[in-house]
PDB file of N, CA and C in Angstrom:
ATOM      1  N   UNK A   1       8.293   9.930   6.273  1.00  0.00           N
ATOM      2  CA  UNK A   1       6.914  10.267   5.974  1.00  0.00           C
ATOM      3  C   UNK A   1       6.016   9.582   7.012  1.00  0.00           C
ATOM      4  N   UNK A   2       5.103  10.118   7.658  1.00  0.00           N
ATOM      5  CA  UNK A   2       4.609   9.996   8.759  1.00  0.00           C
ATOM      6  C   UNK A   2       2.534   8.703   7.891  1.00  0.00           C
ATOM      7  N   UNK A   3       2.175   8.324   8.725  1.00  0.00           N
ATOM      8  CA  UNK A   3       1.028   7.817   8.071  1.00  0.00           C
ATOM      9  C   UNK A   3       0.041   9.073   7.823  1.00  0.00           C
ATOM     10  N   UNK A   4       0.238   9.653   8.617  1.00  0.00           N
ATOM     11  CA  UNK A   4      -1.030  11.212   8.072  1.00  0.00           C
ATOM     12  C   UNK A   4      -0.450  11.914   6.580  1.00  0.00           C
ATOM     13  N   UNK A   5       1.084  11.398   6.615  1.00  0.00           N
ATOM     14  CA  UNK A   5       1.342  12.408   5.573  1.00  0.00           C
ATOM     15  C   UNK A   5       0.954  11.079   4.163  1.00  0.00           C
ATOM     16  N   UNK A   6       1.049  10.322   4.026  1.00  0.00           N
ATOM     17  CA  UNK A   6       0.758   9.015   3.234  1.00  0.00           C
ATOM     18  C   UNK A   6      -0.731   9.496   2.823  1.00  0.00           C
ATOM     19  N   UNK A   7      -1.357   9.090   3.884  1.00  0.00           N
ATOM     20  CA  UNK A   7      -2.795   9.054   3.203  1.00  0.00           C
ATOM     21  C   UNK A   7      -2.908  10.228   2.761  1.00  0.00           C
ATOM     22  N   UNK A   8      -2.858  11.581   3.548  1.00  0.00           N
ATOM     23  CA  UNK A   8      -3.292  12.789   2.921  1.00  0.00           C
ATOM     24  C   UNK A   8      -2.385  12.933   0.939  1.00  0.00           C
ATOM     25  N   UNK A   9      -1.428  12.553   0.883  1.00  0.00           N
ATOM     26  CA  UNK A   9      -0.869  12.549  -0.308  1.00  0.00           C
ATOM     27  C   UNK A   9      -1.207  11.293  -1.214  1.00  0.00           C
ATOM     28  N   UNK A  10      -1.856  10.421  -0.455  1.00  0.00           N
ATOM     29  CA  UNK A  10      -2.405   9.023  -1.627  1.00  0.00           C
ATOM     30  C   UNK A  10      -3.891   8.958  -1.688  1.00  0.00           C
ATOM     31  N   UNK A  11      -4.581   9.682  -0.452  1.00  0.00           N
ATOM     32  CA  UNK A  11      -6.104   9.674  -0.872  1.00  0.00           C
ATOM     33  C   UNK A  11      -6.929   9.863  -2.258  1.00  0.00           C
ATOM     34  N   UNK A  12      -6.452  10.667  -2.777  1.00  0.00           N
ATOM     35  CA  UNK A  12      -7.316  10.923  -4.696  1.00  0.00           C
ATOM     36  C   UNK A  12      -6.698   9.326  -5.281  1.00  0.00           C
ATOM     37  N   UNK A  13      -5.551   9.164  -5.172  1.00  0.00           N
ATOM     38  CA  UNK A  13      -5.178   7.894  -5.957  1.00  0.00           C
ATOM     39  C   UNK A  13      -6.010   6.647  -5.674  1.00  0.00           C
ATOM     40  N   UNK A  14      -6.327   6.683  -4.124  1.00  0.00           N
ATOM     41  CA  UNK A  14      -6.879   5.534  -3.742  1.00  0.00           C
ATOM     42  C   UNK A  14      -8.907   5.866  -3.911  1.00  0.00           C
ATOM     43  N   UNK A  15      -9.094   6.839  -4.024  1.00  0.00           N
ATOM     44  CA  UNK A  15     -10.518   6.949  -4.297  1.00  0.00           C
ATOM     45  C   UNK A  15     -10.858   6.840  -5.423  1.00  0.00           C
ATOM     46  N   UNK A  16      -9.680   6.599  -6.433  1.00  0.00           N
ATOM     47  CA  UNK A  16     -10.446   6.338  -7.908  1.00  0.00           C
ATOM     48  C   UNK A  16     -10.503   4.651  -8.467  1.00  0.00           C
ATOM     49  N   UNK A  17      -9.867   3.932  -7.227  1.00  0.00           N
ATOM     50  CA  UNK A  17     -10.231   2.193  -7.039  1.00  0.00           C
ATOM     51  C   UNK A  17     -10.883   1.721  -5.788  1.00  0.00           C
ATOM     52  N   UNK A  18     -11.445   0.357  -6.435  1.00  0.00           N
ATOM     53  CA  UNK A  18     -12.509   0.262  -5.438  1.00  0.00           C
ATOM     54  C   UNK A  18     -11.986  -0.818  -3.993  1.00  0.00           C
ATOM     55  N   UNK A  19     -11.145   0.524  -3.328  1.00  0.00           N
ATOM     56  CA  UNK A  19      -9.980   0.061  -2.440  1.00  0.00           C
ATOM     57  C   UNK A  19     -10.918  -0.005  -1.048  1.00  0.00           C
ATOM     58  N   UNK A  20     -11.490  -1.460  -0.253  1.00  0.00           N
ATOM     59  CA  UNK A  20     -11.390  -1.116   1.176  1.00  0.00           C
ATOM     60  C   UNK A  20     -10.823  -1.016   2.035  1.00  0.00           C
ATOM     61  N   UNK A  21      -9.305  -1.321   1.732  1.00  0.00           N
ATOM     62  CA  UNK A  21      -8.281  -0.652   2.537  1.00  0.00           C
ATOM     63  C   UNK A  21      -7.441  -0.629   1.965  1.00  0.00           C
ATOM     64  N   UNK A  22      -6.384   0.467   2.554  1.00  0.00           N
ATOM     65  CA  UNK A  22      -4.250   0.352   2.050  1.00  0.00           C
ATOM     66  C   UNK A  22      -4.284   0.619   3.336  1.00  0.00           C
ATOM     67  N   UNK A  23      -2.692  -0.258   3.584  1.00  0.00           N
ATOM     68  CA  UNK A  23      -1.826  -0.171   4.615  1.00  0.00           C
ATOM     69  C   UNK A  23      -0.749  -0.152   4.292  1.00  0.00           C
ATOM     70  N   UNK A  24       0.447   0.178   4.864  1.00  0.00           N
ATOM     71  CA  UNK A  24       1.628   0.096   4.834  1.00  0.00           C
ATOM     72  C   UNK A  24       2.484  -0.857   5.822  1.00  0.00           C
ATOM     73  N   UNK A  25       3.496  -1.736   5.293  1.00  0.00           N
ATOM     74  CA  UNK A  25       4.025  -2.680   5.696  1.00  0.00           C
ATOM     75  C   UNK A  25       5.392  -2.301   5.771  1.00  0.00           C
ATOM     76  N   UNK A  26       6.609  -3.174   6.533  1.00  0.00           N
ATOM     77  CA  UNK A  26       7.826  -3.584   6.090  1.00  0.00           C
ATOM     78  C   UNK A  26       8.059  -2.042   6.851  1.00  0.00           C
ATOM     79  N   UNK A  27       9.586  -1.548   6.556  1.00  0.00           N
ATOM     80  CA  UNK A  27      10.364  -0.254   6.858  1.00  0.00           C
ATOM     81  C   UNK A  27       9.741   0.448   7.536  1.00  0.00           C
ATOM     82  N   UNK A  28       8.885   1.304   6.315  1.00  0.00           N
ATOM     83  CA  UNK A  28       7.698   2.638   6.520  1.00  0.00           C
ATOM     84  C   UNK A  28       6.944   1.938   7.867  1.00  0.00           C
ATOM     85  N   UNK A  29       6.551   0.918   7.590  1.00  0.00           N
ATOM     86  CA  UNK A  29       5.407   0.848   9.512  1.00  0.00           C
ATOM     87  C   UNK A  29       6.425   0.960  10.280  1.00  0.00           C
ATOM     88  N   UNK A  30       7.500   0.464  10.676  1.00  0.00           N
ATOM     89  CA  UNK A  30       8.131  -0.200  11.669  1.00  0.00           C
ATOM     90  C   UNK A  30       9.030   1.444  11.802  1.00  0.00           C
ATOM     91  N   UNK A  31       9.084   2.254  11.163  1.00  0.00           N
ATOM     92  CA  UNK A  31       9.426   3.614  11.424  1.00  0.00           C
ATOM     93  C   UNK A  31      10.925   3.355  11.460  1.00  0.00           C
ATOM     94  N   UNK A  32      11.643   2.844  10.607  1.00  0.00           N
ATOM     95  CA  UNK A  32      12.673   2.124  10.203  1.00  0.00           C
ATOM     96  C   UNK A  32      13.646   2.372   7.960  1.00  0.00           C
ATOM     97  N   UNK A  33      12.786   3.301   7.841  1.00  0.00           N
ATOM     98  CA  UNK A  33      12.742   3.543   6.362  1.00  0.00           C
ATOM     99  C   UNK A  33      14.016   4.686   6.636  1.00  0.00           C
ATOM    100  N   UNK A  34      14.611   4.634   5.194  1.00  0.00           N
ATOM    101  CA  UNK A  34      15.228   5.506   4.860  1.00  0.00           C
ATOM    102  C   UNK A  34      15.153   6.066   3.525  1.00  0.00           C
ATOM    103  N   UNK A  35      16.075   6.983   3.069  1.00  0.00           N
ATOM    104  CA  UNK A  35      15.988   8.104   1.999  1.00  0.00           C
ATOM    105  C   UNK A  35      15.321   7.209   0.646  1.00  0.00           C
ATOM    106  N   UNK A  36      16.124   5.911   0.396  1.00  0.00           N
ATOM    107  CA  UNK A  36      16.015   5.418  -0.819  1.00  0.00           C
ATOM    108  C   UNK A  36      14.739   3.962  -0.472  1.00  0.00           C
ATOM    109  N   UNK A  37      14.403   4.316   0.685  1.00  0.00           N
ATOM    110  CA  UNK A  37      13.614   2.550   1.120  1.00  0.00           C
ATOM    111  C   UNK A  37      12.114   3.030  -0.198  1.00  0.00           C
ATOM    112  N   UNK A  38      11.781   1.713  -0.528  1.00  0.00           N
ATOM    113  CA  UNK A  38      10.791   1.595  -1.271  1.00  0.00           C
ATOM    114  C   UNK A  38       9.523   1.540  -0.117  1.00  0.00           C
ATOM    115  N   UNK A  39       8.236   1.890  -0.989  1.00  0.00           N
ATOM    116  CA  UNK A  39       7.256   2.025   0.143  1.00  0.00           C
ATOM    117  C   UNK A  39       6.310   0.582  -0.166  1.00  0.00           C
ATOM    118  N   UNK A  40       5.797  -0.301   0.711  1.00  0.00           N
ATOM    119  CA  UNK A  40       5.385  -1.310   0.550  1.00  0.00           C
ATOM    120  C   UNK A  40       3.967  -0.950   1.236  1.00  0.00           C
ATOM    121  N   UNK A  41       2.999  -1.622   0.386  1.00  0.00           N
ATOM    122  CA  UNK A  41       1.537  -1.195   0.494  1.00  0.00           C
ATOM    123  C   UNK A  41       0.661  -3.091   0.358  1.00  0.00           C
ATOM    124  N   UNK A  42       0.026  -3.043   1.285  1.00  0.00           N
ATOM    125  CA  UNK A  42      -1.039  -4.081   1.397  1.00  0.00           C
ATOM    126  C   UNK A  42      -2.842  -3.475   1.032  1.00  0.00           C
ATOM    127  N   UNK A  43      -2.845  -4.242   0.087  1.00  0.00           N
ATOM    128  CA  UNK A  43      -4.312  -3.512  -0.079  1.00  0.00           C
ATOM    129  C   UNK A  43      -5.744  -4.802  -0.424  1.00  0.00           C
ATOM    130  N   UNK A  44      -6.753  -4.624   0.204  1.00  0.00           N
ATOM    131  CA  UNK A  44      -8.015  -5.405  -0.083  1.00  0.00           C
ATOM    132  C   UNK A  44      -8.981  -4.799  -1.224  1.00  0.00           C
ATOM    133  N   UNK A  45      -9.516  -5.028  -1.535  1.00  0.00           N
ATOM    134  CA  UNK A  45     -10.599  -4.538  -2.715  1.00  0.00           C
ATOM    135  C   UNK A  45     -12.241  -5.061  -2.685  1.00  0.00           C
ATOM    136  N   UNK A  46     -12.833  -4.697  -3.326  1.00  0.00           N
ATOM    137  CA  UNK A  46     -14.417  -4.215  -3.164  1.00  0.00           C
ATOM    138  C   UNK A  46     -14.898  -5.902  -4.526  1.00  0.00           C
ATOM    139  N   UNK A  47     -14.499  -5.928  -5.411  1.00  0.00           N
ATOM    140  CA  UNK A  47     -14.417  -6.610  -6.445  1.00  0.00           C
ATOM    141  C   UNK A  47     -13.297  -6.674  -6.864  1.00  0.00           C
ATOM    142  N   UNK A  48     -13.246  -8.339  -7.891  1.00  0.00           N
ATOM    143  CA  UNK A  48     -11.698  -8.023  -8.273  1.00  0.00           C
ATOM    144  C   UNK A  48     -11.365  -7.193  -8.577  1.00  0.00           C
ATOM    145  N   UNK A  49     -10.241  -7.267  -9.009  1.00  0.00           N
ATOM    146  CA  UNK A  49      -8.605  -6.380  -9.412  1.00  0.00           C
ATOM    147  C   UNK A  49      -8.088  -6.818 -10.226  1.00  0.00           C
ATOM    148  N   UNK A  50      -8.102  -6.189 -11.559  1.00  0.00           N
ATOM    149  CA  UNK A  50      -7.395  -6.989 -12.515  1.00  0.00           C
ATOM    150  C   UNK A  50      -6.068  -6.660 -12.747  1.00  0.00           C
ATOM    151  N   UNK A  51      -5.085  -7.012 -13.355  1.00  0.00           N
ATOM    152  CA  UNK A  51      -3.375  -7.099 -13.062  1.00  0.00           C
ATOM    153  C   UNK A  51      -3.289  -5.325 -13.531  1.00  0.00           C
ATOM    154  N   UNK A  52      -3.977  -5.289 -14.519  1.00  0.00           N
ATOM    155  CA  UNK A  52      -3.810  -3.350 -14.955  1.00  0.00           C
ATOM    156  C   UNK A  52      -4.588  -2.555 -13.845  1.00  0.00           C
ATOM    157  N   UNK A  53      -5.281  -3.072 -13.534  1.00  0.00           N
ATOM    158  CA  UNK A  53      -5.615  -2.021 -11.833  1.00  0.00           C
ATOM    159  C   UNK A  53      -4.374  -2.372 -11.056  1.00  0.00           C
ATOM    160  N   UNK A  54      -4.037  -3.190 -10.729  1.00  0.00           N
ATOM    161  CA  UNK A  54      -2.882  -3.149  -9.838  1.00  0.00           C
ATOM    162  C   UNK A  54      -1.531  -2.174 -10.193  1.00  0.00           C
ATOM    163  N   UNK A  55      -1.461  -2.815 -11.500  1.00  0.00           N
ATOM    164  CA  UNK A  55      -0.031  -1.919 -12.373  1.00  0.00           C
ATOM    165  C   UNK A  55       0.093  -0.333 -12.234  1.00  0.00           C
ATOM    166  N   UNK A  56      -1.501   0.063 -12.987  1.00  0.00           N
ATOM    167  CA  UNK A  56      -2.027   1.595 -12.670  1.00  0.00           C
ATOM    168  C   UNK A  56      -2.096   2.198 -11.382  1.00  0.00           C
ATOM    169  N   UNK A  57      -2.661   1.470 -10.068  1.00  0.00           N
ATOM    170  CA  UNK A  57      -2.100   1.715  -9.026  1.00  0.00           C
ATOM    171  C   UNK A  57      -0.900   2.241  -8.258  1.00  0.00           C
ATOM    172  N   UNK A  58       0.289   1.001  -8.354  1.00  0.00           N
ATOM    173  CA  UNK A  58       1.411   1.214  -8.618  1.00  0.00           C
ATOM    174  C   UNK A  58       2.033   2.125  -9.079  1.00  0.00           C
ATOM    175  N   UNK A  59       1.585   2.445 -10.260  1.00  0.00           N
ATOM    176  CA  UNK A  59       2.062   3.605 -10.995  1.00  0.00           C
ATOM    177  C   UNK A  59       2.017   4.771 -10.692  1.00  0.00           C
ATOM    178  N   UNK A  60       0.555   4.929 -10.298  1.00  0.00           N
ATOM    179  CA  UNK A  60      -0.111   6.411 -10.195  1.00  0.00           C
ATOM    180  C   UNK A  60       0.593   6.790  -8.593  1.00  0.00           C
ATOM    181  N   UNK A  61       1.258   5.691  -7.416  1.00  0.00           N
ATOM    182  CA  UNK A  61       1.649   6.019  -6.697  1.00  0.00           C
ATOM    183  C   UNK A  61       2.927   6.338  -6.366  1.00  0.00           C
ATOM    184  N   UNK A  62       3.749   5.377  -7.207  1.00  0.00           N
ATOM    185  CA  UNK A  62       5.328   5.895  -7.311  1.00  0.00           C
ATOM    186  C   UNK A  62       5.351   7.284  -8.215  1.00  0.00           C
ATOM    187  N   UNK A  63       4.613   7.880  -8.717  1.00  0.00           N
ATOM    188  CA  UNK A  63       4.432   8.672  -9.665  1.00  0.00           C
ATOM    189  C   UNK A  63       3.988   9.812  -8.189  1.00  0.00           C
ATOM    190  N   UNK A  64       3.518  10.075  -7.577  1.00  0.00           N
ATOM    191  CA  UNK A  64       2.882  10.900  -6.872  1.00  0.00           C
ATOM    192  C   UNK A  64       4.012  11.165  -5.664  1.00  0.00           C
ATOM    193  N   UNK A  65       4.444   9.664  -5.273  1.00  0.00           N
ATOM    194  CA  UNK A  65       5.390   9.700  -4.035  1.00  0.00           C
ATOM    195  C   UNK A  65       6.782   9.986  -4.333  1.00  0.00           C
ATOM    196  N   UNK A  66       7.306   9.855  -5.777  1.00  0.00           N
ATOM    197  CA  UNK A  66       8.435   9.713  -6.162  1.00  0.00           C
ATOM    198  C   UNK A  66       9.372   9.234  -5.468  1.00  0.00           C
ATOM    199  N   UNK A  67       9.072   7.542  -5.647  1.00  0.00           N
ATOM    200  CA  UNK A  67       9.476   6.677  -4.960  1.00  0.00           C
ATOM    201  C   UNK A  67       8.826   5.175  -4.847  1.00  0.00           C
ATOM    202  N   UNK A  68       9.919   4.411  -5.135  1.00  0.00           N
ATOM    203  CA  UNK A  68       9.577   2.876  -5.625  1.00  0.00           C
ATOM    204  C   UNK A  68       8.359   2.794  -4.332  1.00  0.00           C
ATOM    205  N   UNK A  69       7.412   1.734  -5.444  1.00  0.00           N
ATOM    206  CA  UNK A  69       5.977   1.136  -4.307  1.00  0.00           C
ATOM    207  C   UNK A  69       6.009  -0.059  -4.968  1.00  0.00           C
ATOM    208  N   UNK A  70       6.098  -0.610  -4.062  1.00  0.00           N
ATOM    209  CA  UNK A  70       5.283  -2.042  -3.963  1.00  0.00           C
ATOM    210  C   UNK A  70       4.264  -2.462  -3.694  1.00  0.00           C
ATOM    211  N   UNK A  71       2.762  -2.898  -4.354  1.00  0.00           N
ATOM    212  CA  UNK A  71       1.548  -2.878  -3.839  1.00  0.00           C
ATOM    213  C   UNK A  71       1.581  -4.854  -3.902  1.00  0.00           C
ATOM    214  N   UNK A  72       0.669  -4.648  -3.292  1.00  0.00           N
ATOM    215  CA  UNK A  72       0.621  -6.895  -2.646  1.00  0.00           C
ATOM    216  C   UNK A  72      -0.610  -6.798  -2.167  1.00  0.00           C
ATOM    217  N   UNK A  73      -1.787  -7.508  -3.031  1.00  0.00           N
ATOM    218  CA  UNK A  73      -3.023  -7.529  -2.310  1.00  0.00           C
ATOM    219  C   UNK A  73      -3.010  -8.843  -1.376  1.00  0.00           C
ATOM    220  N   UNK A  74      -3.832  -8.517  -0.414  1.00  0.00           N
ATOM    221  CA  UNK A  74      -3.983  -9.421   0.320  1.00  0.00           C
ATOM    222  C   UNK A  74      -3.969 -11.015   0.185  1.00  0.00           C
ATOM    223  N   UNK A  75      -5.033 -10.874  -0.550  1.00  0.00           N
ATOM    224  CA  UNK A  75      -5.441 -12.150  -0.430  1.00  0.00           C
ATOM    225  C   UNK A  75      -4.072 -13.322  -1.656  1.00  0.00           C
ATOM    226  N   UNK A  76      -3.114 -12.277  -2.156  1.00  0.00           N
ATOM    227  CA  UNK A  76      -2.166 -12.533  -3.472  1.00  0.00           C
ATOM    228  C   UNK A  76      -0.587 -12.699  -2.266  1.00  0.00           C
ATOM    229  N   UNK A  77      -1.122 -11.963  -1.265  1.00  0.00           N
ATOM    230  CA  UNK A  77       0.308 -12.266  -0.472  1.00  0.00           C
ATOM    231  C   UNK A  77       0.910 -13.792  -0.136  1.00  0.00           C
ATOM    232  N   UNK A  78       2.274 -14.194   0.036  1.00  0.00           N
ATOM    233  CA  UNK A  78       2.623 -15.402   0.167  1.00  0.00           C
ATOM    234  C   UNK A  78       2.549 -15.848   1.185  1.00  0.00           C
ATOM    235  N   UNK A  79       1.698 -17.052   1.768  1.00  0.00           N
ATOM    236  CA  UNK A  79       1.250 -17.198   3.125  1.00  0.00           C
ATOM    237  C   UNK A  79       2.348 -17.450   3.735  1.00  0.00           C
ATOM    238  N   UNK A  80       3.912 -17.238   3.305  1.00  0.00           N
ATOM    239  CA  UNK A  80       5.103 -17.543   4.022  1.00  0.00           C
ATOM    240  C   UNK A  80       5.201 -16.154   4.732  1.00  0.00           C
ATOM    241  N   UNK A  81       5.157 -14.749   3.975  1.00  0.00           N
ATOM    242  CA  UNK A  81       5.346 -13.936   4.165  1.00  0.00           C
ATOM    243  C   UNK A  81       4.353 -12.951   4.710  1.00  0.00           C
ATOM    244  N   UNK A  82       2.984 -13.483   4.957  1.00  0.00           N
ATOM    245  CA  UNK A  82       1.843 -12.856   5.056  1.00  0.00           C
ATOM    246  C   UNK A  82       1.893 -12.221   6.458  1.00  0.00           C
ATOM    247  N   UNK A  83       1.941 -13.205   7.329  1.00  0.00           N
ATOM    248  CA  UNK A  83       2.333 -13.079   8.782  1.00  0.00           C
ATOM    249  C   UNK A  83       2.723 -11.743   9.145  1.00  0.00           C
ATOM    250  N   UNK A  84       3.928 -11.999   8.798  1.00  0.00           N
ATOM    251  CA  UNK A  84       4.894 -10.538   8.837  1.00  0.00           C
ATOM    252  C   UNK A  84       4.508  -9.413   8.273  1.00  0.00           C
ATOM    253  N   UNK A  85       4.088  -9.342   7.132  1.00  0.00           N
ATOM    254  CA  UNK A  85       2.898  -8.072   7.097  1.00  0.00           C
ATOM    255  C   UNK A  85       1.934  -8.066   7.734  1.00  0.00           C
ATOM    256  N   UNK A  86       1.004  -8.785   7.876  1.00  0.00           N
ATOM    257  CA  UNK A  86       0.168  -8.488   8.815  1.00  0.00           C
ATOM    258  C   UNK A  86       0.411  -7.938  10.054  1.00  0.00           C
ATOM    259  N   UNK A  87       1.875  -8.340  10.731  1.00  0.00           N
ATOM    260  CA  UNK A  87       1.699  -7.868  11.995  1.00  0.00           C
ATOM    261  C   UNK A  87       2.238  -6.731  11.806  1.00  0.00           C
ATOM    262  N   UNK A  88       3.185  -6.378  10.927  1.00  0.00           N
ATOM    263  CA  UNK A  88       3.447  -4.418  11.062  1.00  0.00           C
ATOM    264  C   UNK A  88       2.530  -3.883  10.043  1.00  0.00           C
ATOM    265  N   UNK A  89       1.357  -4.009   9.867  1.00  0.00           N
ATOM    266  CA  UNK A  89       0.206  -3.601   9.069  1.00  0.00           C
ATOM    267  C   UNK A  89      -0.222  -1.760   9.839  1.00  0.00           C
ATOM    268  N   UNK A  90      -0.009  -0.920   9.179  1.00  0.00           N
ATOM    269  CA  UNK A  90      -0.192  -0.093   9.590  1.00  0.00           C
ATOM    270  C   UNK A  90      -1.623   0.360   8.192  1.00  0.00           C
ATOM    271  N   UNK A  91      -2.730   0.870   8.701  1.00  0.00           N
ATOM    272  CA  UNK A  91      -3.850   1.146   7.736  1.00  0.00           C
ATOM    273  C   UNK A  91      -3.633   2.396   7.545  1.00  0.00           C
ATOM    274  N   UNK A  92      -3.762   3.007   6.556  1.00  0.00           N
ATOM    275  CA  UNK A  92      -4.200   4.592   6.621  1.00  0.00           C
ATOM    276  C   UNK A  92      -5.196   4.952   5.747  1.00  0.00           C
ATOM    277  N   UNK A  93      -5.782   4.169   4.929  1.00  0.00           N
ATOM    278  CA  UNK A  93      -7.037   4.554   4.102  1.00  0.00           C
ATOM    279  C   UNK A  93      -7.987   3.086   4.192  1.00  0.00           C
ATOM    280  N   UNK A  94      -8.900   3.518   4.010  1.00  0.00           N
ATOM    281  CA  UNK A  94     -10.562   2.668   4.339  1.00  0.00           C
ATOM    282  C   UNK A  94     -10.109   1.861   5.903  1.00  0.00           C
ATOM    283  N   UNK A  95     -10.577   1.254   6.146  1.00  0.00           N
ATOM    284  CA  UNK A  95     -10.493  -0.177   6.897  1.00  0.00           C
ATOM    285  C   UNK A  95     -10.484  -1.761   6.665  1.00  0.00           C
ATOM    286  N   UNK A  96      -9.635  -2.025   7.868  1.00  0.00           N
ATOM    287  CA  UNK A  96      -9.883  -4.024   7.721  1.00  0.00           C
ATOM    288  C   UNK A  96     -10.542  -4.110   7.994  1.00  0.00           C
TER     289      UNK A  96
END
């Protein structure tokens, strides 16, 4: 799945939270994914996020993509592991 094809298929999901950005991390950026890879998503927000916005998120996207997601907000990422997303940070909806 290409990043044009991501956003064009996650845009309604992501316009009904108050998302200033998703990106995609891990496999999917690095153009390295396969049939069963889960899709890993980095996302910032407008105001908090409470754990059921995140969950519903999640949901509404493995539900759409049919296919495990992992969402990790930013600022919740593990500064061990942050790095490394950040640098294969690929954006496809709002901006950093």
């Amino acid at each position: 799945m290409t990043l044009e094809e991501l956003k064009y298929k996650t845009e309604s999901v992501f316009d009904k939270y108050p998302i200033k950005y998703a990106g995609v991390f891990g496999s999917f950026a690095r153009g390295e994914e396969k049939s069963d890879s889960d899709v890993d998503i980095m996302i910032d927000y407008y105001r908090p996020f409470s754990l059921l916005d995140l969950i519903g998120l999640e949901n509404n996207l493995k539900d759409l993509l049919q296919k495990k997601v992992d969402v990790v907000t930013e600022n919740g990422a593990s500064k061990y592991m942050k790095p490394n997303m950040l640098r294969d940070l690929k954006v496809f909806y709002g901006s950093r």
